[in-house]
C-alpha atoms as a PDB file:
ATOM      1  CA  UNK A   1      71.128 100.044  78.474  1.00  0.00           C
ATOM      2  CA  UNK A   2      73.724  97.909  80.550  1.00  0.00           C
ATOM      3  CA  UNK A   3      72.970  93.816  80.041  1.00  0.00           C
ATOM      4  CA  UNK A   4      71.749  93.002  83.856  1.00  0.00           C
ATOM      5  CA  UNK A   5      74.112  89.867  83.400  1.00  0.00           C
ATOM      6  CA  UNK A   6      77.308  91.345  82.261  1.00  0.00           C
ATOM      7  CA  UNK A   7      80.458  89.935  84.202  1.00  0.00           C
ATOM      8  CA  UNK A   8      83.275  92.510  84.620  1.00  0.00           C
ATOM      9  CA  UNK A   9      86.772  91.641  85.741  1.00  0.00           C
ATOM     10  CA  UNK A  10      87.301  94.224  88.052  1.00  0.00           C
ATOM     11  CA  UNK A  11      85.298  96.572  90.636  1.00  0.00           C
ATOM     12  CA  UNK A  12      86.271  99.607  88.806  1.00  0.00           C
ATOM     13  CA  UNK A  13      84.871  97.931  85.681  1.00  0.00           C
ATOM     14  CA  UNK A  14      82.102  97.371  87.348  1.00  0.00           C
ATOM     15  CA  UNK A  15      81.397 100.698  88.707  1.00  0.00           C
ATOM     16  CA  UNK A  16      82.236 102.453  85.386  1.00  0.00           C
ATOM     17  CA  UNK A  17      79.951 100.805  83.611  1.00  0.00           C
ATOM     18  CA  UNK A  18      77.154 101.185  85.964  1.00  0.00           C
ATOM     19  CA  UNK A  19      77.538 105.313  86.671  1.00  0.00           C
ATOM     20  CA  UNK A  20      79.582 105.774  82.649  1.00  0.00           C
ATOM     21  CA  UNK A  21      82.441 107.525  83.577  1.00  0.00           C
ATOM     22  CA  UNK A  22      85.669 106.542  82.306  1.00  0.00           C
ATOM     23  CA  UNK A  23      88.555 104.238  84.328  1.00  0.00           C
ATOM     24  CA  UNK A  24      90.580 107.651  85.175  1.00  0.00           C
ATOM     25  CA  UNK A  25      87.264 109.000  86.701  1.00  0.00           C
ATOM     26  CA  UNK A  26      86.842 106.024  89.417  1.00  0.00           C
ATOM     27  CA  UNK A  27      88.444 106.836  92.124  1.00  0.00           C
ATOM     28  CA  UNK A  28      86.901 110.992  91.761  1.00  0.00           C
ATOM     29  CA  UNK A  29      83.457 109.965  91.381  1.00  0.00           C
ATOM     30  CA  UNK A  30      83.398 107.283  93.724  1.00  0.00           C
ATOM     31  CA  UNK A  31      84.224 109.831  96.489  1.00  0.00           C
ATOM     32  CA  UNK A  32      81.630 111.788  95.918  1.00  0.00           C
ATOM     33  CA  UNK A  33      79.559 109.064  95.934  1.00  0.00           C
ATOM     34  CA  UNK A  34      80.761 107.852  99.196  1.00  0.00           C
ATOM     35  CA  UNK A  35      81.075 111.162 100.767  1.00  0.00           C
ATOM     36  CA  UNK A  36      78.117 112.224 102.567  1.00  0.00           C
ATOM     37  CA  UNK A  37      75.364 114.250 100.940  1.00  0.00           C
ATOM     38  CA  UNK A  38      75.292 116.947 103.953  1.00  0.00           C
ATOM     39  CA  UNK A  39      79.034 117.525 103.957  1.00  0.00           C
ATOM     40  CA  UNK A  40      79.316 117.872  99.980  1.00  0.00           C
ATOM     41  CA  UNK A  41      79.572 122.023  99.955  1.00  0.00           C
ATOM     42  CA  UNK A  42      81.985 122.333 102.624  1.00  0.00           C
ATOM     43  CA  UNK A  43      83.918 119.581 100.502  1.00  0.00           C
ATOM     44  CA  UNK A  44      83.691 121.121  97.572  1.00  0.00           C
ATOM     45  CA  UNK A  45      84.898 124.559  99.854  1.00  0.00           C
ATOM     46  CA  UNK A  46      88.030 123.060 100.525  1.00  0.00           C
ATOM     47  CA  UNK A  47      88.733 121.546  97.781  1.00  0.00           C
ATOM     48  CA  UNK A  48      87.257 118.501  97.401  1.00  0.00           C
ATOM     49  CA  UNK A  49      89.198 115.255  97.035  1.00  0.00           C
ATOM     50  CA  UNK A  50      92.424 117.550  95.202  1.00  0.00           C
ATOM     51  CA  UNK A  51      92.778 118.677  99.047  1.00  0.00           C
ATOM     52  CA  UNK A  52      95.374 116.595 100.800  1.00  0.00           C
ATOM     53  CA  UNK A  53      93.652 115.726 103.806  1.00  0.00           C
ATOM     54  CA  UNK A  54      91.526 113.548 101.792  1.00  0.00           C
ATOM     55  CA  UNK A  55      94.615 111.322 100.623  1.00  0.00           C
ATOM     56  CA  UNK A  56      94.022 108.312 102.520  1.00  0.00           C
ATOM     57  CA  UNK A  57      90.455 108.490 101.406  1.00  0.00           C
ATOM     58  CA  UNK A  58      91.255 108.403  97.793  1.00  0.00           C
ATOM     59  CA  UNK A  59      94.656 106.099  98.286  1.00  0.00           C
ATOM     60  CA  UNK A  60      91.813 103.061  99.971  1.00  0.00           C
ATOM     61  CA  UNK A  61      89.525 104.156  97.364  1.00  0.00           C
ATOM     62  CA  UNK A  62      91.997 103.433  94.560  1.00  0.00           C
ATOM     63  CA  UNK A  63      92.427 100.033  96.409  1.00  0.00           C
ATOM     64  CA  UNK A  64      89.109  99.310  95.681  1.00  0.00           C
ATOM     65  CA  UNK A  65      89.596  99.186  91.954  1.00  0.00           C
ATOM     66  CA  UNK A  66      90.795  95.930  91.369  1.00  0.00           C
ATOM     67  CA  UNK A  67      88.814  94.204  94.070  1.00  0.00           C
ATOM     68  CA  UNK A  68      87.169  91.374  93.004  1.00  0.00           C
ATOM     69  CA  UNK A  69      85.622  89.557  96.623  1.00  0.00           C
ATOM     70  CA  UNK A  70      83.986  90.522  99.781  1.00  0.00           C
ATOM     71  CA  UNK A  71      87.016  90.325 101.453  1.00  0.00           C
ATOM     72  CA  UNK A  72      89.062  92.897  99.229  1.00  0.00           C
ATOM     73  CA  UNK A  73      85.684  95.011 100.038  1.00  0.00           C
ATOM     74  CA  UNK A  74      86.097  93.875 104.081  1.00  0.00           C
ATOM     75  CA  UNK A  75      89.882  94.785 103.876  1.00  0.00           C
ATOM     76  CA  UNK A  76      89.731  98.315 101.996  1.00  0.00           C
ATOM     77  CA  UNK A  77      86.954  99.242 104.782  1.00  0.00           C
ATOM     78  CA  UNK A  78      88.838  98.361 107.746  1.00  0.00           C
ATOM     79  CA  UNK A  79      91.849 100.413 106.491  1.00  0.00           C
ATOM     80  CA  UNK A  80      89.254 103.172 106.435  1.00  0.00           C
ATOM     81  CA  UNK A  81      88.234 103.279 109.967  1.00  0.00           C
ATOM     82  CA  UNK A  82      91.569 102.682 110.718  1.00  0.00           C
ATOM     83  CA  UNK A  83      93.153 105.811 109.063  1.00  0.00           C
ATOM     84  CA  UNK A  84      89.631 107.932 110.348  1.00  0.00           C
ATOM     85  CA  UNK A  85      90.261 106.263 114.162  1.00  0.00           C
ATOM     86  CA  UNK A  86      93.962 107.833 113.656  1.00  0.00           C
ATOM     87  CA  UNK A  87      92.653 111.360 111.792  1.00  0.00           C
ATOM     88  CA  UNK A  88      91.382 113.441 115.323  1.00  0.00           C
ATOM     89  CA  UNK A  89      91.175 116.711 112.692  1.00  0.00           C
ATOM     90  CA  UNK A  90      88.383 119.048 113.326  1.00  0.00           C
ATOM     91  CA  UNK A  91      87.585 118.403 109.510  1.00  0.00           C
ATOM     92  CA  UNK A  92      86.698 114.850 110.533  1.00  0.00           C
ATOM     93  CA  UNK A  93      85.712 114.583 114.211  1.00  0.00           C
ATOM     94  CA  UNK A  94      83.448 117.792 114.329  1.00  0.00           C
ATOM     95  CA  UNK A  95      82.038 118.332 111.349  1.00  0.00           C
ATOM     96  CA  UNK A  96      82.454 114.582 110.167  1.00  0.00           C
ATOM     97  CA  UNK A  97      83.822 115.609 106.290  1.00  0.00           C
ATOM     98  CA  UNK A  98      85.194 112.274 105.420  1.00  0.00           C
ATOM     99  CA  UNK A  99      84.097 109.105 103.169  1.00  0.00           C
ATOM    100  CA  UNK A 100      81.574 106.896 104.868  1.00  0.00           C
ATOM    101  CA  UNK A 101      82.463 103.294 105.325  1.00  0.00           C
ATOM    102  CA  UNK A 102      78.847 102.597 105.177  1.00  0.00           C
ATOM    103  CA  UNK A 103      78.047 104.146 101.873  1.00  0.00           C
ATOM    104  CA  UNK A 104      81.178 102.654 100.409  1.00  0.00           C
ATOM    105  CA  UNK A 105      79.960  98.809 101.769  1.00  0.00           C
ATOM    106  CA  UNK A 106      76.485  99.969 100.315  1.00  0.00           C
ATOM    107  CA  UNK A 107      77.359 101.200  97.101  1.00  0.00           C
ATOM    108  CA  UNK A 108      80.062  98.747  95.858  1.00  0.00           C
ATOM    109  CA  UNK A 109      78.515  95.636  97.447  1.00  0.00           C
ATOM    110  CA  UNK A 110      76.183  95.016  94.811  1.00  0.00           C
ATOM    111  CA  UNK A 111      78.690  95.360  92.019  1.00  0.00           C
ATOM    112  CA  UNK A 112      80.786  92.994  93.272  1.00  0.00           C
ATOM    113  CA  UNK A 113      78.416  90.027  92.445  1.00  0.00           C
ATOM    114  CA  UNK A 114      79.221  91.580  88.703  1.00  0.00           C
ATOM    115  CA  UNK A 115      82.939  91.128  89.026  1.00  0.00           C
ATOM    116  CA  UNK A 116      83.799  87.583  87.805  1.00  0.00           C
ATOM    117  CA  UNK A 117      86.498  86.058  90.117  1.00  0.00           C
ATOM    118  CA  UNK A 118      90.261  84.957  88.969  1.00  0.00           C
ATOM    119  CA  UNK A 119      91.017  82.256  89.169  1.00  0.00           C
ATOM    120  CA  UNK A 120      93.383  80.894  91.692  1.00  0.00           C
ATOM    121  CA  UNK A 121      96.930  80.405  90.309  1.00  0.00           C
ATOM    122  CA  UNK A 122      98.070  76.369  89.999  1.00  0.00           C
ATOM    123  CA  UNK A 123     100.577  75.348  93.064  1.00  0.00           C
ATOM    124  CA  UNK A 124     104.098  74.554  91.374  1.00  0.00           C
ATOM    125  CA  UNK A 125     106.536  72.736  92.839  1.00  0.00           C
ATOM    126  CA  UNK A 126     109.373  73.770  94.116  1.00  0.00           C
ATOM    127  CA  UNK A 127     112.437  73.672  91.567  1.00  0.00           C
ATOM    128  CA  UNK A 128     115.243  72.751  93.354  1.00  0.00           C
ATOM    129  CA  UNK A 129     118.582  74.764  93.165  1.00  0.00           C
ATOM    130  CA  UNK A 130     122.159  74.039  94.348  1.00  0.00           C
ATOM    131  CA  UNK A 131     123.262  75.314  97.332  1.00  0.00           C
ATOM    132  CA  UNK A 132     125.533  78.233  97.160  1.00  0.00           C
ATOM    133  CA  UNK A 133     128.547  78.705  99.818  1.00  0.00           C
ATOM    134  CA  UNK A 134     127.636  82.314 100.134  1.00  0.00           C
ATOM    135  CA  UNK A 135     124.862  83.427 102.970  1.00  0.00           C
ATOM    136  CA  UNK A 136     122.058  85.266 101.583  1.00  0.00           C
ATOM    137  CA  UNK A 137     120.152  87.561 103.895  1.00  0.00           C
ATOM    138  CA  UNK A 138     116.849  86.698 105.109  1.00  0.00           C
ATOM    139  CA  UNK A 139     114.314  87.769 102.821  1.00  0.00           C
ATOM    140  CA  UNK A 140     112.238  90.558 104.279  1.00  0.00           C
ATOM    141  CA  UNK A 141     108.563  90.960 104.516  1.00  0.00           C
ATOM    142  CA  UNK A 142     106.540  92.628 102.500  1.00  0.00           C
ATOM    143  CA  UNK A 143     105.450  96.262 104.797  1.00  0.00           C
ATOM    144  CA  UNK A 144     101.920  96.672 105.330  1.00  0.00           C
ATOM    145  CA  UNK A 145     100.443  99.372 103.045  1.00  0.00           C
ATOM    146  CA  UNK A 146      97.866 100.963 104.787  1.00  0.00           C
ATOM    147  CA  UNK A 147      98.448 103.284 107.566  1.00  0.00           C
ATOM    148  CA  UNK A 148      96.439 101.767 110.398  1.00  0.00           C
ATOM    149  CA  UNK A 149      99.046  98.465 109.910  1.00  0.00           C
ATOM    150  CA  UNK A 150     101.923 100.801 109.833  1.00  0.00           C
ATOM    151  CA  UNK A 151     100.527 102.430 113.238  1.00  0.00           C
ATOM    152  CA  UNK A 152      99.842  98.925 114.573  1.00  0.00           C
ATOM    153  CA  UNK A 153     103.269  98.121 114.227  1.00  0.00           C
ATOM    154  CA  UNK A 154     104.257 101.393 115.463  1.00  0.00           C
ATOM    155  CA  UNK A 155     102.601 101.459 118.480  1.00  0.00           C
ATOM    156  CA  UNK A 156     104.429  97.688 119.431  1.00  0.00           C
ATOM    157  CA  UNK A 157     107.459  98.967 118.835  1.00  0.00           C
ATOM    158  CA  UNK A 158     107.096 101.958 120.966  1.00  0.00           C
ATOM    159  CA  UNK A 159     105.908  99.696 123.566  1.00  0.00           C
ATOM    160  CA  UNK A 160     108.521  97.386 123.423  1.00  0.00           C
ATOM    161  CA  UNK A 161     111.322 100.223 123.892  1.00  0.00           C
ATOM    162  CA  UNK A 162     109.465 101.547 126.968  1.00  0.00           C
ATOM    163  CA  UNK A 163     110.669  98.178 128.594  1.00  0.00           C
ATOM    164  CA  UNK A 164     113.672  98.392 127.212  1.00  0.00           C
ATOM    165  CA  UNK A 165     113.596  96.430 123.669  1.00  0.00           C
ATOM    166  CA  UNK A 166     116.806  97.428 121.113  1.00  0.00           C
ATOM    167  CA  UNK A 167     115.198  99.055 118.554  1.00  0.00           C
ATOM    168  CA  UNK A 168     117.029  96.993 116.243  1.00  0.00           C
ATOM    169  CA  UNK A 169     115.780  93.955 117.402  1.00  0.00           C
ATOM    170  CA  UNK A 170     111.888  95.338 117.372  1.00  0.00           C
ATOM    171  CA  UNK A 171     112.318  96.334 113.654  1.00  0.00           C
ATOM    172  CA  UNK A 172     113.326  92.656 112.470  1.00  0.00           C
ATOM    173  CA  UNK A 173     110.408  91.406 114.473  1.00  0.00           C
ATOM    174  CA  UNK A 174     108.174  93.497 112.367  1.00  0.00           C
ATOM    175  CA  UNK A 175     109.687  92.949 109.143  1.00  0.00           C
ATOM    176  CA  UNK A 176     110.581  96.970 108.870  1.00  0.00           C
ATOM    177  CA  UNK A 177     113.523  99.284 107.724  1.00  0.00           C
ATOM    178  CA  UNK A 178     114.461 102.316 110.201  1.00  0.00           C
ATOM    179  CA  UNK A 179     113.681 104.504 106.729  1.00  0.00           C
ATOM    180  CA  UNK A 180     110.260 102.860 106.491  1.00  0.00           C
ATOM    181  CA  UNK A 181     109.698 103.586 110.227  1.00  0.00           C
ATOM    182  CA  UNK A 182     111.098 107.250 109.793  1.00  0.00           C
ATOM    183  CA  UNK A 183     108.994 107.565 106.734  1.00  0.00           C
ATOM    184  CA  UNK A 184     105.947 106.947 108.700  1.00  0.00           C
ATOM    185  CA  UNK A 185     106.364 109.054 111.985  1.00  0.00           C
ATOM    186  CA  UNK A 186     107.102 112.008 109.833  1.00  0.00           C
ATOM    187  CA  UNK A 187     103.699 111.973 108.355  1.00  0.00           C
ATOM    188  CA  UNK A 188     101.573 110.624 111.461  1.00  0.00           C
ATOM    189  CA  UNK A 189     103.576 111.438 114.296  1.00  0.00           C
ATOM    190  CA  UNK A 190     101.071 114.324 115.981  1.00  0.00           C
ATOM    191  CA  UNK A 191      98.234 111.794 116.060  1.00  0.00           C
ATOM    192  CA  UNK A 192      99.297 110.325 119.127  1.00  0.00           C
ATOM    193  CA  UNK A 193     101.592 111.198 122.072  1.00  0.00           C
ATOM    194  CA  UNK A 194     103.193 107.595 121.318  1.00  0.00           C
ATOM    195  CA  UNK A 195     104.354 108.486 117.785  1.00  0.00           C
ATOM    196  CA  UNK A 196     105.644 111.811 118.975  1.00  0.00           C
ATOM    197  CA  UNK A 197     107.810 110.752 121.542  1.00  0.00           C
ATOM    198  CA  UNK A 198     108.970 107.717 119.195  1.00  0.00           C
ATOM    199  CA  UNK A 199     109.714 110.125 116.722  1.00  0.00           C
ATOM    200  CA  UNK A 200     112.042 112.385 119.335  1.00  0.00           C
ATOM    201  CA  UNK A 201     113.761 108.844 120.242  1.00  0.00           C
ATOM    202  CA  UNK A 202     115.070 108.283 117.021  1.00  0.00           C
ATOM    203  CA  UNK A 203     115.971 111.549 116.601  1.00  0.00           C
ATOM    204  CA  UNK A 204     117.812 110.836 120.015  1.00  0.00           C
ATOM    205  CA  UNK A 205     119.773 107.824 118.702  1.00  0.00           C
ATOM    206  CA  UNK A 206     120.762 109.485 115.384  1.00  0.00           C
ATOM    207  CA  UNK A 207     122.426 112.114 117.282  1.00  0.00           C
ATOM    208  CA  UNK A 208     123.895 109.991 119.651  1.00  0.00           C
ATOM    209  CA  UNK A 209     125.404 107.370 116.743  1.00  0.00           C
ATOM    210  CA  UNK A 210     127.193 110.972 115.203  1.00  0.00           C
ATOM    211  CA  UNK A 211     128.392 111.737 118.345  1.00  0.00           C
ATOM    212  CA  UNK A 212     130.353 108.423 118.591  1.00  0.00           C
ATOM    213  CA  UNK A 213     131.322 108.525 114.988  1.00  0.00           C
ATOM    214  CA  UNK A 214     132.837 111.675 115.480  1.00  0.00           C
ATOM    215  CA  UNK A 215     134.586 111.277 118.366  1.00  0.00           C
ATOM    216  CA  UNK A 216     136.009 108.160 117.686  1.00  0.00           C
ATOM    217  CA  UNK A 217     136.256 104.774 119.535  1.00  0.00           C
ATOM    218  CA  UNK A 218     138.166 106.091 122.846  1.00  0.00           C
ATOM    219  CA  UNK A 219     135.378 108.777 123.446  1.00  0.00           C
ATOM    220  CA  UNK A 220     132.690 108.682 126.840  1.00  0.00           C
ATOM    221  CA  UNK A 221     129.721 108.027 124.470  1.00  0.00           C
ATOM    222  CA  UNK A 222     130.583 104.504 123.118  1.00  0.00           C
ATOM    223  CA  UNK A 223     129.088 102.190 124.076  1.00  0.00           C
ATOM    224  CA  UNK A 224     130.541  98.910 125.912  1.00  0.00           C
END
């Protein structure tokens, strides 16, 4: 019988111990568990969490394992309505086969006052270095990893080219690469209307950029 008092150090620990299944099993079982009892035989009809449209489910799920505070929790479940606000499938709108937010909040809630917190790391000081001569470049930004940041950011820069923004300009204010932009409209784009026609633009400004490289610097498409 599990010891009522036992700390664990992570939320996966945690769960494992409490429904004995082993650390590969997490993020499996804990869809199941989170997936709503109605919708479980048309989930297991399609294929249950190996089907891709459940990625995102089991990618914030994952997330969860090494969550240790409420606000890991707060964070994984905001992704979650995020991606599910983005999702307008039939599988998810109509007949509503997705993980609940609810049942996740309910069911890992209480095994989070198991997980013993780390502690925060000790503030170093700064070690100072010599200045070099040469110019570094800027250090760049960690990207957001969920989706619902990456449409966020997405959606501002689509705005922001409407009115005329360089796309160039837009990407350095949000800390992205064109690849990591490109990356994302490929998979999301027919969600919205916005990331389609983003999508088409930068389609429309590769072509363009060949067009000049191939005709050279004297040619009608250069740009003053």
């Amino acid at each position: 019988m599990p010891d009522p008092n036992e700390e664990f150090c992570s939320l996966s620990d945690a769960f494992c111990s409490r429904y004995r299944c082993q650390p590969d099993d997490f993020v499996r079982k804990a869809f199941w568990k989170t997936l709503p009892a109605k919708v479980w035989i048309p989930a297991m009809l399609i294929g249950g969490p190996a089907n891709e449209r459940f990625h995102q489910d089991l990618e914030i799920l994952a997330s969860l394992a090494e969550a240790q505070s409420p606000e890991d929790l707060n964070h994984a479940i905001d992704d979650l309505l995020g991606v599910q606000d983005m999702d307008r499938s039939r599988l998810r709108r109509w007949f509503g086969i997705r993980v609940s937010a609810m049942q996740i909040r309910e069911l890992m809630s209480p095994l989070l006052a198991k997980v013993r917190r780390s502690p925060a790391p000790a503030i170093q000081a700064p070690v100072s270095r010599p200045q070099s001569t040469q110019t570094s470049p800027a250090p760049v930004k960690g990207s957001a990893e969920s989706a619902t940041q990456r449409l966020r950011q997405a959606m501002r820069i689509h705005a922001a080219i409407i009115v005329g923004t360089p796309l160039p300009q837009m990407l350095a204010s949000e800390y992205l690469t064109l690849r990591q932009l490109q990356e994302f409209l490929s998979e999301y784009s027919n969600l919205r209307p916005e990331m389609t026609f983003l999508r088409t633009y930068l389609r429309e400004q590769e072509e363009l950029t060949r067009l000049r490289e191939q005709a050279g610097p004297n040619n009608r498409f250069k740009a003053p």
